[in-house]
N, C-alpha and C. Protein backbone atom coordinates (compact mmCIF):
# COMPACT_ATOMS: atom_id res chain seq x y z
N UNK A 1 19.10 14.72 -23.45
CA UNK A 1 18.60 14.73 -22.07
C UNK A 1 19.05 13.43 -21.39
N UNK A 2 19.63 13.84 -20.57
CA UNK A 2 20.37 12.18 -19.76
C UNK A 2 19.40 11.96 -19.19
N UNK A 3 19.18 9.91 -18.41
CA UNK A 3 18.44 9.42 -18.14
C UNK A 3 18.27 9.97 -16.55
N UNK A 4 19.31 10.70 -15.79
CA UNK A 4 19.00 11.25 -14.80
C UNK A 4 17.79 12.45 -14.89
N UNK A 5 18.34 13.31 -15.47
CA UNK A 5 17.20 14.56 -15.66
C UNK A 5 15.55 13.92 -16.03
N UNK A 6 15.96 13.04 -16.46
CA UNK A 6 13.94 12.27 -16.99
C UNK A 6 13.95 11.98 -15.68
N UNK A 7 14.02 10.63 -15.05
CA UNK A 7 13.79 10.70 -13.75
C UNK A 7 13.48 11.43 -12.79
N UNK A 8 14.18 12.56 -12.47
CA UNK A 8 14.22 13.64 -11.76
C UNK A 8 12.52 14.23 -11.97
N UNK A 9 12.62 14.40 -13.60
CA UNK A 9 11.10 15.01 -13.87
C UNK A 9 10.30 14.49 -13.94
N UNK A 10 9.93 12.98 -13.65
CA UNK A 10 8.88 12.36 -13.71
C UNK A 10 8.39 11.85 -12.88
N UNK A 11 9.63 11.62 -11.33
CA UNK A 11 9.63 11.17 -10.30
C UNK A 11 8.29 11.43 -9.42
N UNK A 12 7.40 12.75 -9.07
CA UNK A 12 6.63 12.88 -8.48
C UNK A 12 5.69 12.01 -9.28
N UNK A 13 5.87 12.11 -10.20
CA UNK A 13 4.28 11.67 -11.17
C UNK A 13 4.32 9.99 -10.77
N UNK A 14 5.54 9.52 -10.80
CA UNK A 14 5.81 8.07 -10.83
C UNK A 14 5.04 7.69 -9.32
N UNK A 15 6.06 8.29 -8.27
CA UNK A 15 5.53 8.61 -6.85
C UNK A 15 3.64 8.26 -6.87
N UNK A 16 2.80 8.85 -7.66
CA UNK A 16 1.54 9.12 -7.46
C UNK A 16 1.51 7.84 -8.51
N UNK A 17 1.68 6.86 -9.34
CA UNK A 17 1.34 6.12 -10.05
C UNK A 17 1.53 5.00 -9.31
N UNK A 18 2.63 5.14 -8.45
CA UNK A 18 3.12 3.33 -7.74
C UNK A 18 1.75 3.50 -6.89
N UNK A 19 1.49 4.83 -5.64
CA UNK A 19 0.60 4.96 -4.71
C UNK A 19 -0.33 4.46 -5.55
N UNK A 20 -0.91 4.95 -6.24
CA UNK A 20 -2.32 3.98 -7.12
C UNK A 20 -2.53 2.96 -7.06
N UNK A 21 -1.55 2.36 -7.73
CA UNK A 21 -1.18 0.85 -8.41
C UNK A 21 -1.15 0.07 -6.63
N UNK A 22 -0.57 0.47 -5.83
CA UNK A 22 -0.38 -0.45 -4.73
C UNK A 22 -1.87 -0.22 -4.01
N UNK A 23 -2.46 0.83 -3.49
CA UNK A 23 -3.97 1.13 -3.63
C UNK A 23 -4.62 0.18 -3.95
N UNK A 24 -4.68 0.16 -5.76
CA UNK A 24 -5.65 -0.89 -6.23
C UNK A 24 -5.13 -2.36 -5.46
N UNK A 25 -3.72 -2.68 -5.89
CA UNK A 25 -3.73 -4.34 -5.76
C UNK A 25 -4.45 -4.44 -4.37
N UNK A 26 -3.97 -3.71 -3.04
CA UNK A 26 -4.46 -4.22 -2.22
C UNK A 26 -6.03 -4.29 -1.86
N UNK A 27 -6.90 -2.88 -2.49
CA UNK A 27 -8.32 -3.01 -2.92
C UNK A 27 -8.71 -4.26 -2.94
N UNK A 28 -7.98 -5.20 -4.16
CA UNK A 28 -8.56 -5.62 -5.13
C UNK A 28 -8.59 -7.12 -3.79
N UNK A 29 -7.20 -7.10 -2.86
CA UNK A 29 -7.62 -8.19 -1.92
C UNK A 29 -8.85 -8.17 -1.28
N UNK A 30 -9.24 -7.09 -0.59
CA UNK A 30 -10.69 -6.73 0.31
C UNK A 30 -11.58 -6.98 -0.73
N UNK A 31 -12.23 -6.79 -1.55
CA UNK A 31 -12.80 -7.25 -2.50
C UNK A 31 -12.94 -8.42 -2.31
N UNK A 32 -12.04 -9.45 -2.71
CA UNK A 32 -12.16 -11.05 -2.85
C UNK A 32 -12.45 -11.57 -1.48
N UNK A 33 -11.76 -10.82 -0.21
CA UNK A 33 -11.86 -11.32 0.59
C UNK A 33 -13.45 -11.73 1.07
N UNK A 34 -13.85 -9.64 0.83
CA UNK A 34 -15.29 -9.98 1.19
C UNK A 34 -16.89 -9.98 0.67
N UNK A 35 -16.46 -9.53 -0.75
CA UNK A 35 -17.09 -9.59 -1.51
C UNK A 35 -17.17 -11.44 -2.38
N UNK A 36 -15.97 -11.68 -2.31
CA UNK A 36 -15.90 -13.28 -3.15
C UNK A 36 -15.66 -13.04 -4.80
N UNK A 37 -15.23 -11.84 -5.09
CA UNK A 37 -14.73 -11.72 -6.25
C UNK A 37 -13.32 -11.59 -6.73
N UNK A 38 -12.95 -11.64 -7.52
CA UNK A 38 -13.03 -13.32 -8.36
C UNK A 38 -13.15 -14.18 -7.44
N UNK A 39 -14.25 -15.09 -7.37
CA UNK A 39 -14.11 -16.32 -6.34
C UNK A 39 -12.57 -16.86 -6.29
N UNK A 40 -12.07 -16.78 -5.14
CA UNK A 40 -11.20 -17.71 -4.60
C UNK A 40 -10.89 -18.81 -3.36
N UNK A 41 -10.30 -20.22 -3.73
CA UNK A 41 -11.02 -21.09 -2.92
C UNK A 41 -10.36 -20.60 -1.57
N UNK A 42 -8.95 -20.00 -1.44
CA UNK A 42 -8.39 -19.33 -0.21
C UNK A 42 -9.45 -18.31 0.64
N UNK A 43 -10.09 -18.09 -0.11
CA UNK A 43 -11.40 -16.37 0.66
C UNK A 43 -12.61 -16.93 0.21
N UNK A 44 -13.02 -18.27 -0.16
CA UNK A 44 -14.29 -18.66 0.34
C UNK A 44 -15.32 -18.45 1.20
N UNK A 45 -14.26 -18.74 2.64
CA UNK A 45 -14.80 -19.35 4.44
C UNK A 45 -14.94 -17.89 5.01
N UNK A 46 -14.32 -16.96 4.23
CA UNK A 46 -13.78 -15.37 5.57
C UNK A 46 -15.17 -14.87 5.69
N UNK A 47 -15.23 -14.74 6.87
CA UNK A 47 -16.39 -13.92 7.56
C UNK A 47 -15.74 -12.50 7.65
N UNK A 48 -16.46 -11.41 8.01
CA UNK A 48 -16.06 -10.54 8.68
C UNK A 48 -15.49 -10.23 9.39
N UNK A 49 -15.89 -11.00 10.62
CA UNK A 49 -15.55 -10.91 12.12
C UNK A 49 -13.69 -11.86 12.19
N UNK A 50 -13.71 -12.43 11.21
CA UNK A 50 -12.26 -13.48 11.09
C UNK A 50 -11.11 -12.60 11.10
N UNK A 51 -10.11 -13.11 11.23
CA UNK A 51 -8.91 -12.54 10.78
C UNK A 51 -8.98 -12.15 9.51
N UNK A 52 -8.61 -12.72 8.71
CA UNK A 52 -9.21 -12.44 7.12
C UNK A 52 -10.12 -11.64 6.65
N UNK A 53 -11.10 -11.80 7.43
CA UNK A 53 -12.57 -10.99 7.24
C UNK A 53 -11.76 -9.51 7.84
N UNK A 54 -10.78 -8.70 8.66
CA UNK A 54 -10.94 -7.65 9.01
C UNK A 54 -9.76 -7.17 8.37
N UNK A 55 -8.62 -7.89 7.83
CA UNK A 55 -8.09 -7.62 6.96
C UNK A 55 -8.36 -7.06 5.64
N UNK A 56 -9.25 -8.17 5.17
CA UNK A 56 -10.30 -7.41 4.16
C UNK A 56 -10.47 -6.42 4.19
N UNK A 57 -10.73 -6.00 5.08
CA UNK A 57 -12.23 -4.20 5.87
C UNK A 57 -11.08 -3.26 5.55
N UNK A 58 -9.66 -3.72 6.62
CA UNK A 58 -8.51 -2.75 6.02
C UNK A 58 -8.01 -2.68 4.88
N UNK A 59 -8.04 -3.27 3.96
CA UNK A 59 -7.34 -3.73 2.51
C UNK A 59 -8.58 -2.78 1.46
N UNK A 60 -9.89 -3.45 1.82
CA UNK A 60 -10.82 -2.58 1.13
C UNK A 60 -10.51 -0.95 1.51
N UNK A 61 -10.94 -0.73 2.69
CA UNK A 61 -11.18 0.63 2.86
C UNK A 61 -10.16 1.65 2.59
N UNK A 62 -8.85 0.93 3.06
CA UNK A 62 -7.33 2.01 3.31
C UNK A 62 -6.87 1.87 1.92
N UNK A 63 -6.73 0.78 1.13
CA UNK A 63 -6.36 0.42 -0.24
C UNK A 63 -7.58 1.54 -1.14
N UNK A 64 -8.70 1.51 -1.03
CA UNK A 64 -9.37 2.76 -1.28
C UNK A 64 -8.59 4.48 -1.45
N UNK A 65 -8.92 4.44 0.10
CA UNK A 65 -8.05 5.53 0.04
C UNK A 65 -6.98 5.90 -0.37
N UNK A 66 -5.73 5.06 -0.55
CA UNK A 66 -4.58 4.98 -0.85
C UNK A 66 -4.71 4.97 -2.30
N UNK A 67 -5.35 4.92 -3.50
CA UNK A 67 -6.00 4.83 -4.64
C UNK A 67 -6.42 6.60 -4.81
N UNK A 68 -6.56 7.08 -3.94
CA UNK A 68 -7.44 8.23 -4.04
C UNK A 68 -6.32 8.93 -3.41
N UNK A 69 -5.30 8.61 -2.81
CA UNK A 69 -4.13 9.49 -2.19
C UNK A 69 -4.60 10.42 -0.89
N UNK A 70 -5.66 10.34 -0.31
CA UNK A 70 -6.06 10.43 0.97
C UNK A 70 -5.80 9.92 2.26
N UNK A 71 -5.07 11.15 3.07
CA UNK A 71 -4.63 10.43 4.07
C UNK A 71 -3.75 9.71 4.23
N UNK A 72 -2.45 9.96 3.00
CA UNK A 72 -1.80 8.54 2.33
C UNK A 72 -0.91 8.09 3.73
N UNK A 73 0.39 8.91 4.14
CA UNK A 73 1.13 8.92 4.89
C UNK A 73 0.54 7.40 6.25
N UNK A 74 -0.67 8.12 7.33
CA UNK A 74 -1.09 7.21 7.91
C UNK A 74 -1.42 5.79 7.02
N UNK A 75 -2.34 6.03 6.35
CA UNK A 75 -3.02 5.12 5.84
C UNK A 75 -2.04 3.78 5.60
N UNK A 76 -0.44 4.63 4.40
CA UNK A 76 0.08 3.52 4.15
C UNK A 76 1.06 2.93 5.34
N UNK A 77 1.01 3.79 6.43
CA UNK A 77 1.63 3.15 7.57
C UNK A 77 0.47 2.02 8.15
N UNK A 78 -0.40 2.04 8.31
CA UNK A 78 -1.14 0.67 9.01
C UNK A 78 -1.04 -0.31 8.11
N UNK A 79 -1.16 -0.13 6.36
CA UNK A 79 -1.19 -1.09 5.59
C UNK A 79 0.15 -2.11 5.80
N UNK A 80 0.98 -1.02 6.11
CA UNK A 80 2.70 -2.07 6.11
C UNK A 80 2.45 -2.67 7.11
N UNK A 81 1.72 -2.00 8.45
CA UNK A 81 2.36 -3.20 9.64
C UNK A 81 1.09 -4.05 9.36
N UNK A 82 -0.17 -3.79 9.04
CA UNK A 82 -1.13 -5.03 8.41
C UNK A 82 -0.42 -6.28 7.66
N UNK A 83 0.48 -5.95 6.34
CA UNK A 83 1.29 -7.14 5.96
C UNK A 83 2.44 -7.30 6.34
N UNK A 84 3.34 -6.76 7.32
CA UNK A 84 4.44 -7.28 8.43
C UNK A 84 3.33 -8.48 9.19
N UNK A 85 2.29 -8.38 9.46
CA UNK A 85 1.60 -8.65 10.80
C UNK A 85 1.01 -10.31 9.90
N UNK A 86 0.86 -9.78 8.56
CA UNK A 86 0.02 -11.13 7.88
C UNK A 86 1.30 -11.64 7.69
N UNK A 87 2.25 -11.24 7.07
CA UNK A 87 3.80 -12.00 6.75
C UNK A 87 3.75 -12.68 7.87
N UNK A 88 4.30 -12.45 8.78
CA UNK A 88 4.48 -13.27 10.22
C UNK A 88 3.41 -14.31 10.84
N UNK A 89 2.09 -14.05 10.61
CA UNK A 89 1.13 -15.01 11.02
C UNK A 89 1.23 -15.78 9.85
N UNK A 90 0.84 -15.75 8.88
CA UNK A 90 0.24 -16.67 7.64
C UNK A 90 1.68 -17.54 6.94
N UNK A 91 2.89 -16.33 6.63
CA UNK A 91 3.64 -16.86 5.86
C UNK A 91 4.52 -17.33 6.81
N UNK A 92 5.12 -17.18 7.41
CA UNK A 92 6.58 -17.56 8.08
C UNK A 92 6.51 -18.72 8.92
N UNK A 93 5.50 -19.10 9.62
CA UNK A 93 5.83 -20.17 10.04
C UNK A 93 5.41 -21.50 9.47
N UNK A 94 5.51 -21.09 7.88
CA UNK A 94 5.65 -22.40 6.78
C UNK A 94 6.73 -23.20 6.64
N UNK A 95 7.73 -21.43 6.93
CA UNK A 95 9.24 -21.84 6.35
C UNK A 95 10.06 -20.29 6.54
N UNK A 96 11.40 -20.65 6.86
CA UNK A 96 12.54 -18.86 6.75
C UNK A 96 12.18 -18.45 5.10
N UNK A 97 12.07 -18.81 4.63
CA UNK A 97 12.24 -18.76 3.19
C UNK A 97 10.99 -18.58 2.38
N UNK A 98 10.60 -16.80 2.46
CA UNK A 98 9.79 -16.57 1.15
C UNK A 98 9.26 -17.18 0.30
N UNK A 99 10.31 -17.82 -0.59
CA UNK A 99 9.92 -18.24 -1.61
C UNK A 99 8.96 -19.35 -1.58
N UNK A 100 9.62 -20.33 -0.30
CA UNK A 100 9.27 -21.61 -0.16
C UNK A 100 7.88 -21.24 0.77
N UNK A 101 7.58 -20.10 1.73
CA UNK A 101 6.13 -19.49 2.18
C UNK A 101 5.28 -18.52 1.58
N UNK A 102 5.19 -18.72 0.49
CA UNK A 102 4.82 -17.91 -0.77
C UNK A 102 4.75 -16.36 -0.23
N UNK A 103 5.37 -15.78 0.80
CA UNK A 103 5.12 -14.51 1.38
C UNK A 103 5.91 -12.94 0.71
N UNK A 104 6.08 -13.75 -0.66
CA UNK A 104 7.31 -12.40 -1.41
C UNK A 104 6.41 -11.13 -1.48
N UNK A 105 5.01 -11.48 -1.52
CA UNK A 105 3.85 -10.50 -1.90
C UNK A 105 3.99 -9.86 -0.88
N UNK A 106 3.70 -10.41 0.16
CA UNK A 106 3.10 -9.70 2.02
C UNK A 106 4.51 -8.76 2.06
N UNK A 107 5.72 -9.15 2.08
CA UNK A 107 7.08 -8.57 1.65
C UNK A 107 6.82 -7.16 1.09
N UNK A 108 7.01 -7.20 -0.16
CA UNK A 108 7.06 -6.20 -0.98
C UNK A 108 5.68 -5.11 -0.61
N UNK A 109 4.46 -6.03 0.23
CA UNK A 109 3.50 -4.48 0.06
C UNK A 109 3.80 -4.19 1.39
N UNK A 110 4.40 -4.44 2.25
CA UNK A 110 5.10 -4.60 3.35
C UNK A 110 5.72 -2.82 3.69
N UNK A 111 6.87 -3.32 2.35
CA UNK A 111 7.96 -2.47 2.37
C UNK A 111 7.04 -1.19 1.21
N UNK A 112 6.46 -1.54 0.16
CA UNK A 112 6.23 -0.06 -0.65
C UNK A 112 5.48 0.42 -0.10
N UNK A 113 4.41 0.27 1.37
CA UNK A 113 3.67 0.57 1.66
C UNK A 113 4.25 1.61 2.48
N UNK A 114 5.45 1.11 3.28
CA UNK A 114 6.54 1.48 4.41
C UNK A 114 7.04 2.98 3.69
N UNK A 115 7.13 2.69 2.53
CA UNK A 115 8.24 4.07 1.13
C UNK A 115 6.62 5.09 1.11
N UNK A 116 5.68 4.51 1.14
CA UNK A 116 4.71 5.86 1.04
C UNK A 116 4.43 6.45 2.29
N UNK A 117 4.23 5.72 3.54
CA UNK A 117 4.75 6.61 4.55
C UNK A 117 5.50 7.49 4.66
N UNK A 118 6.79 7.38 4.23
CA UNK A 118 7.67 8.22 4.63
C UNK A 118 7.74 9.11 3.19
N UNK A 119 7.45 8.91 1.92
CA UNK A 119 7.38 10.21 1.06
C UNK A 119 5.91 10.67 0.45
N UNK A 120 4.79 10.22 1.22
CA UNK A 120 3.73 10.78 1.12
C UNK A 120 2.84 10.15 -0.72
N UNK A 121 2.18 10.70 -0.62
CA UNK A 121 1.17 10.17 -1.90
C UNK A 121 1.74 11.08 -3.49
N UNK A 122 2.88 11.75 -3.41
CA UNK A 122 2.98 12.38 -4.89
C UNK A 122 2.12 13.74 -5.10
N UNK A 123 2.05 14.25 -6.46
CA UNK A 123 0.97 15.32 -6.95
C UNK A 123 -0.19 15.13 -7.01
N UNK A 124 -0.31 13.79 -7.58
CA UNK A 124 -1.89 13.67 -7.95
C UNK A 124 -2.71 12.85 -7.03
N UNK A 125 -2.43 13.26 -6.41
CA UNK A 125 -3.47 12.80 -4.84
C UNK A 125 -4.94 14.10 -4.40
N UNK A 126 -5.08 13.20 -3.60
CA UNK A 126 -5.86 14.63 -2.67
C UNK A 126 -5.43 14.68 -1.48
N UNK A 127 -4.01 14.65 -1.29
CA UNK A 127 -3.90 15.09 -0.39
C UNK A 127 -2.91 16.51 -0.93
N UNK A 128 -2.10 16.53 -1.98
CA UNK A 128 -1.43 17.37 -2.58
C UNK A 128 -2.70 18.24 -2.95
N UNK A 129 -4.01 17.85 -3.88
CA UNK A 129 -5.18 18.90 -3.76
C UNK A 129 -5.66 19.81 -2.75
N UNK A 130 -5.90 18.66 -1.24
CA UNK A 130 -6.21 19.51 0.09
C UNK A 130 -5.13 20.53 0.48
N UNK A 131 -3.77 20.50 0.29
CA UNK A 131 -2.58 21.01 0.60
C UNK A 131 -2.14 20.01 2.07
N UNK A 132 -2.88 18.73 1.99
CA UNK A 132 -2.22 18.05 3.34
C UNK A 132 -0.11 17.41 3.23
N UNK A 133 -0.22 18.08 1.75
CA UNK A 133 0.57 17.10 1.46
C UNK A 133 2.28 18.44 1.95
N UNK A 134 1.48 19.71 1.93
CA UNK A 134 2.72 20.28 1.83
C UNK A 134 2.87 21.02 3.03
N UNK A 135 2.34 20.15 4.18
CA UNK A 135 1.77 20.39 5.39
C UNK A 135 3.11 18.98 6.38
N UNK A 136 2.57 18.16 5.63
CA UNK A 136 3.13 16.82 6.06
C UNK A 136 5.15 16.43 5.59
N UNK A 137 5.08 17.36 4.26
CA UNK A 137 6.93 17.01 3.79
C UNK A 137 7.19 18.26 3.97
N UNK A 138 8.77 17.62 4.57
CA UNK A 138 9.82 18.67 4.82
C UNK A 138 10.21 19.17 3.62
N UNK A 139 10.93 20.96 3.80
CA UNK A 139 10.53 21.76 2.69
C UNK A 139 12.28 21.47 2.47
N UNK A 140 12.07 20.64 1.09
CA UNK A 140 13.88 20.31 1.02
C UNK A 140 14.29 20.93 0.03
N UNK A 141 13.85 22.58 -0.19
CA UNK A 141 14.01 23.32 -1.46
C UNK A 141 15.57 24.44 -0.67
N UNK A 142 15.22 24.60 0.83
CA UNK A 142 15.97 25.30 1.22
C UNK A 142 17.61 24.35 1.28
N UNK A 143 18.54 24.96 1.32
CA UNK A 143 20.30 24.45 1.11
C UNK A 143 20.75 24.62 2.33
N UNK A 144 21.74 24.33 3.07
CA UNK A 144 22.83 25.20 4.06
C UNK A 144 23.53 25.76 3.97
């Protein structure tokens, strides 16, 4: 079995494992932000009402959902321009340079957040359960 054909067959499943995995991490920010768990001395000060504090609210709630594959499409579209929006406030005017504005994170959930927009939450969602999912992708079974 060539390494193409595995891919091919595991791809949806993978699809629904990254959506998870990116779900949780960003969960796991709203959490600290506003809960204070794991205490961190960066999410000490955040109120609610703060920048930080409503980031949180989105990170908790949509990172939720996005965990649960609900709603994924929207959902992971506000999350990207949420960290386009934190990239640009927080990181960039440290420095051009990522590395040197520690912003590789805001980056990357940036962009995988951007990839679940446009191919939806996978099988094991609920939105593939509700049938939102085969409502929302184009049917690319048909040829020309």
């Amino acid at each position: 079995m060539s390494l193409d054909r595995i891919g091919a067959t595991y791809q949806p499943y993978l699809l629904s494992l990254f959506r998870f995995i990116t779900g949780l991490l960003m969960f796991q920010f709203g959490v600290a932000k506003l809960f204070k768990f794991p205490p961190m001395p960066v999410f000490e000060d955040v109120t609610p009402l703060s920048l930080f504090g409503v980031a949180g609210m989105l990170e908790l709630v949509l990172g939720g959902m996005l965990m649960l594959g609900l709603l994924t499409r929207p959902v992971a579209f506000i999350l990207s321009g949420e960290m386009a929006f934190a990239y640009f406030i927080e990181h960039f005017p440290q420095s051009f340079f990522p590395l040197l504005n520690d912003g590789s994170l805001a980056i990357m959930f940036c962009f995988g957040c951007l990839y679940l927009a446009a191919t939806g939450g996978g099988p094991l969602s609920l939105d593939s359960l509700l049938g939102a999912g085969s409502r929302l992708q184009p049917d690319v079974s048909r040829t020309s």
